[in-house]
N, C-alpha and C. Protein backbone atom coordinates (compact mmCIF):
# COMPACT_ATOMS: atom_id res chain seq x y z
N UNK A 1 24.92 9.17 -24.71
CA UNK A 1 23.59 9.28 -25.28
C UNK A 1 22.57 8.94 -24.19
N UNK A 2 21.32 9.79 -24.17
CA UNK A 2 20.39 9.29 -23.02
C UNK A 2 19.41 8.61 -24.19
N UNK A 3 18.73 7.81 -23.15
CA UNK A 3 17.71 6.89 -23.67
C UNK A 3 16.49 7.11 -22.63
N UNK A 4 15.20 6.44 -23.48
CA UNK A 4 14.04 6.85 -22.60
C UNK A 4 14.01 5.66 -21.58
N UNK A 5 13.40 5.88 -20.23
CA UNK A 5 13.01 4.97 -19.13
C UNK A 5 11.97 5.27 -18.80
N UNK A 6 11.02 4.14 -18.61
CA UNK A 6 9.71 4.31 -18.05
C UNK A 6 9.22 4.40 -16.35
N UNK A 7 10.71 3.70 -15.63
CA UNK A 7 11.05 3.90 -14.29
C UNK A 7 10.38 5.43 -13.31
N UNK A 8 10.73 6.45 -13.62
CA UNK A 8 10.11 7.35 -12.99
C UNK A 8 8.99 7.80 -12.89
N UNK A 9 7.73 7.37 -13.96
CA UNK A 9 6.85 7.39 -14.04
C UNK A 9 5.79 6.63 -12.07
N UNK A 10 5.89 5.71 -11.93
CA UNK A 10 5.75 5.01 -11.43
C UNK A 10 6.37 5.30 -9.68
N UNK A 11 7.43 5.51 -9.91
CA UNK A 11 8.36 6.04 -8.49
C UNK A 11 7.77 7.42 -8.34
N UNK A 12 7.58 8.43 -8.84
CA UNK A 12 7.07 9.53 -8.43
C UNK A 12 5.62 9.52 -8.55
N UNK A 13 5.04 8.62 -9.24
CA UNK A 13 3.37 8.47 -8.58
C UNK A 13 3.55 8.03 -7.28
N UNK A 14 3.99 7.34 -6.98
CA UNK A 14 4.35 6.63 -5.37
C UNK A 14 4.38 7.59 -4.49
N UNK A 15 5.49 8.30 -4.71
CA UNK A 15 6.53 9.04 -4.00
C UNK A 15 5.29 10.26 -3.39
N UNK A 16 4.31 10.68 -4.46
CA UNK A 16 3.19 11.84 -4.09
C UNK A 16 2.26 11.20 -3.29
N UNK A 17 2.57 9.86 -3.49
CA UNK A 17 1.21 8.69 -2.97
C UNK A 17 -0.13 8.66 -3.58
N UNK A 18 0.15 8.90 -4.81
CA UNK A 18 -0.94 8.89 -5.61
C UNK A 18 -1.28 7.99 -5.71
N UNK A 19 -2.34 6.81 -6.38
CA UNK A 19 -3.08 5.93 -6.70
C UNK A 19 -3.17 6.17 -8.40
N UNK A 20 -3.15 4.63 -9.31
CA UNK A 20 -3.64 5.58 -10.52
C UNK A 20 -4.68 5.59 -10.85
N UNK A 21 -5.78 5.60 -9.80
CA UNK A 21 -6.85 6.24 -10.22
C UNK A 21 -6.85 7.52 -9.55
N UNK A 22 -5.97 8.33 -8.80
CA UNK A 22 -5.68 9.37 -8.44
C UNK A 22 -5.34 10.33 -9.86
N UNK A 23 -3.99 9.42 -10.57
CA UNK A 23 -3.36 10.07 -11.34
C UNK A 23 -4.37 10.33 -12.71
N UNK A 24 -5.41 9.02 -12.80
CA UNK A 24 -6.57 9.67 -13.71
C UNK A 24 -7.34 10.69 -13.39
N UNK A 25 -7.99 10.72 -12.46
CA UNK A 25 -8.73 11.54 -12.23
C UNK A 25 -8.22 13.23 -12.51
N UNK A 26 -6.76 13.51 -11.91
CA UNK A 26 -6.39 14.45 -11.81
C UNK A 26 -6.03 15.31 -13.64
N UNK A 27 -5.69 13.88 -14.53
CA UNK A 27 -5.41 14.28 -15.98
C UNK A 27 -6.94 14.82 -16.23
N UNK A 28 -7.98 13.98 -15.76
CA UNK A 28 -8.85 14.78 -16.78
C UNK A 28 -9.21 15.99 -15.95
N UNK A 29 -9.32 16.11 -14.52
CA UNK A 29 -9.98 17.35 -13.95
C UNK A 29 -9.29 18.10 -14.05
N UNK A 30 -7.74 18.43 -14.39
CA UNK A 30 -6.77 19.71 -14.42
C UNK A 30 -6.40 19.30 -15.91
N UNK A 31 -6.54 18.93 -16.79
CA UNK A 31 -5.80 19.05 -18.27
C UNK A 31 -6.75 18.45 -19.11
N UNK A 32 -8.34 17.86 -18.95
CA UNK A 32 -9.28 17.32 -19.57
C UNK A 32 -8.11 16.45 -20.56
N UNK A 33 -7.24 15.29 -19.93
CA UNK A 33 -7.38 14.32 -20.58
C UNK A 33 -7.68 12.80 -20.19
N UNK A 34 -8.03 12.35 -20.78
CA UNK A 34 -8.31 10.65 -20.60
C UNK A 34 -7.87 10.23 -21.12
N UNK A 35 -7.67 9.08 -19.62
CA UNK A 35 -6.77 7.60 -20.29
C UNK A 35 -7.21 6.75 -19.53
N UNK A 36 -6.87 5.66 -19.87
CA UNK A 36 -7.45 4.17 -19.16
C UNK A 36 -7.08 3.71 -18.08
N UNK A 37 -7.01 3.10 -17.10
CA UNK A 37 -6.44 2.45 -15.99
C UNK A 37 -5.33 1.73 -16.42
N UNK A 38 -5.64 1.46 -17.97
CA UNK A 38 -4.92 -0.08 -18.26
C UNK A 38 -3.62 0.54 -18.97
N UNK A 39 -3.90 1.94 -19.87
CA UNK A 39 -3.12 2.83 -20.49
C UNK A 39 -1.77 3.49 -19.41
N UNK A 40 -2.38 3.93 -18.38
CA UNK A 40 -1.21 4.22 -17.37
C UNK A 40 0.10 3.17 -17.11
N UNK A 41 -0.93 1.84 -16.63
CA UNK A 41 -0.20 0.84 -16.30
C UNK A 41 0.88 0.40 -16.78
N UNK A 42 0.63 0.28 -18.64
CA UNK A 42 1.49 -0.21 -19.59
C UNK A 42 2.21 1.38 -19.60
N UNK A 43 2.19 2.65 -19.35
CA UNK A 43 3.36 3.42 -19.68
C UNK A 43 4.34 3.25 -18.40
N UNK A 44 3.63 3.20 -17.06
CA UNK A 44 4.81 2.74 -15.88
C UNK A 44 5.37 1.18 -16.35
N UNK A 45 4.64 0.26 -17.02
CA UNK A 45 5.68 -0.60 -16.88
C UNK A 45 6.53 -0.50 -18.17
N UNK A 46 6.30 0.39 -18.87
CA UNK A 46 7.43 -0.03 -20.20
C UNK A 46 6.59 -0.23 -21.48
N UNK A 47 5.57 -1.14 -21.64
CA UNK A 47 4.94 -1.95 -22.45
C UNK A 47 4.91 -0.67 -23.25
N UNK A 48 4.29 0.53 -23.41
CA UNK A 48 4.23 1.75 -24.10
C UNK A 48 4.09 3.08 -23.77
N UNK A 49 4.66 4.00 -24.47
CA UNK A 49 5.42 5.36 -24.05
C UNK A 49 3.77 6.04 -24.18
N UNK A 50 3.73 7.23 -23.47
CA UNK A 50 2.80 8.10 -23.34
C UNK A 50 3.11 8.98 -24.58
N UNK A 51 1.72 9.40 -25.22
CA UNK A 51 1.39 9.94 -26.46
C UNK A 51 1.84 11.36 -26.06
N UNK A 52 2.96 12.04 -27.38
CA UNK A 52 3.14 13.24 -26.94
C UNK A 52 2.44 14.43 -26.54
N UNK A 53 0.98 14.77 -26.93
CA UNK A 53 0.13 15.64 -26.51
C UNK A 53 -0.56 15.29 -24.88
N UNK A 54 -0.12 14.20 -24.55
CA UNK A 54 -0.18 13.82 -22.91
C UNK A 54 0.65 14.05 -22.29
N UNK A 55 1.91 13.63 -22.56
CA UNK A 55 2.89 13.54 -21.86
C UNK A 55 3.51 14.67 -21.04
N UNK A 56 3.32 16.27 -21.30
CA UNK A 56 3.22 17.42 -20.53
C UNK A 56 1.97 16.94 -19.49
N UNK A 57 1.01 17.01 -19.89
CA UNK A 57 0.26 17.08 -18.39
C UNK A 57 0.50 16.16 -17.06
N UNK A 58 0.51 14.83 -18.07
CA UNK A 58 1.30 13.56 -17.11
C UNK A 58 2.65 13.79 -16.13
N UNK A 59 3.40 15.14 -17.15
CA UNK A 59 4.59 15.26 -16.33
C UNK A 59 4.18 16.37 -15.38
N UNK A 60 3.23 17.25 -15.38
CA UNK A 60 2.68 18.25 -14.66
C UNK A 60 2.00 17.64 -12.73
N UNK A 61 1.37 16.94 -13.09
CA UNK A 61 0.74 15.89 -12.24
C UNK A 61 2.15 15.09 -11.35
N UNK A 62 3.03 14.43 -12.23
CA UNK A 62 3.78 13.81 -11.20
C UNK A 62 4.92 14.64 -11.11
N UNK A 63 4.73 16.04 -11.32
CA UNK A 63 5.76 16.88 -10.33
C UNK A 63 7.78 16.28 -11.31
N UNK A 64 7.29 16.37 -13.07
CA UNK A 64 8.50 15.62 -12.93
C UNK A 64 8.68 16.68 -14.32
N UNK A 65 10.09 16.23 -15.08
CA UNK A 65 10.46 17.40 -15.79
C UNK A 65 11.22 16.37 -17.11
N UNK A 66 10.38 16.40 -18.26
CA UNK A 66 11.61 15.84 -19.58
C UNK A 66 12.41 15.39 -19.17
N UNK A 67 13.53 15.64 -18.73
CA UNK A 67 14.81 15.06 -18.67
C UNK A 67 15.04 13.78 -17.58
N UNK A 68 13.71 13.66 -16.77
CA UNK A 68 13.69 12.38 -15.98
C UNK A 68 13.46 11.18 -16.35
N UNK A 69 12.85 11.61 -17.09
CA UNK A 69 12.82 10.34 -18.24
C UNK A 69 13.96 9.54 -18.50
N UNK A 70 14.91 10.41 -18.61
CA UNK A 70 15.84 9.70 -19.79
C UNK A 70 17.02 9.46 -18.81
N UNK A 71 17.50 8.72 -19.40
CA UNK A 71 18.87 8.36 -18.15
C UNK A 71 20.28 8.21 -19.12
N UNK A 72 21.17 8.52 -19.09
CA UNK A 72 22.42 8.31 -19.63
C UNK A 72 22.94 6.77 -19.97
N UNK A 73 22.86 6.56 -20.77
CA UNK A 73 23.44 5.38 -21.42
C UNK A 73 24.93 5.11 -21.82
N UNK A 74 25.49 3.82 -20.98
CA UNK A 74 26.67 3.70 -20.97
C UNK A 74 27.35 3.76 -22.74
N UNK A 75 28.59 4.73 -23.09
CA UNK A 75 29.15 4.25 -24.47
C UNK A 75 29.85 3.18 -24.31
């Protein structure tokens, strides 16, 4: 069974060398959405998952695909 991880979020903002005020800016100027500084933060660290009508653009921006999310969970 895979389960969700908030881990890649965070590693592939890096990895582009984005900033997250990079990664804001870019949600609202290519997908007009907004979010908070503080909203990003808590989805890279875990604290809470990105709202599904975001979560495509968010994955658009960091170059990442559904299934990175999720990681295989030991049975």
């Amino acid at each position: 069974m895979k389960t969700y991880t908030h881990l890649p979020l965070g590693a592939a903002r890096k990895k582009l060398s984005f900033t997250i005020d990079d990664v804001m800016r870019r949600l609202y100027a290519e997908h007009q959405v907004e979010i908070s500084r503080s909203t990003l933060i808590s989805w890279e660290q875990g604290e809470t998952n990105p709202d599904l009508e975001k979560l495509p653009p968010l994955l658009a921006i960091l170059k990442l695909k559904l299934d990175d999310l999720y990681e295989q969970a030991d049975a």
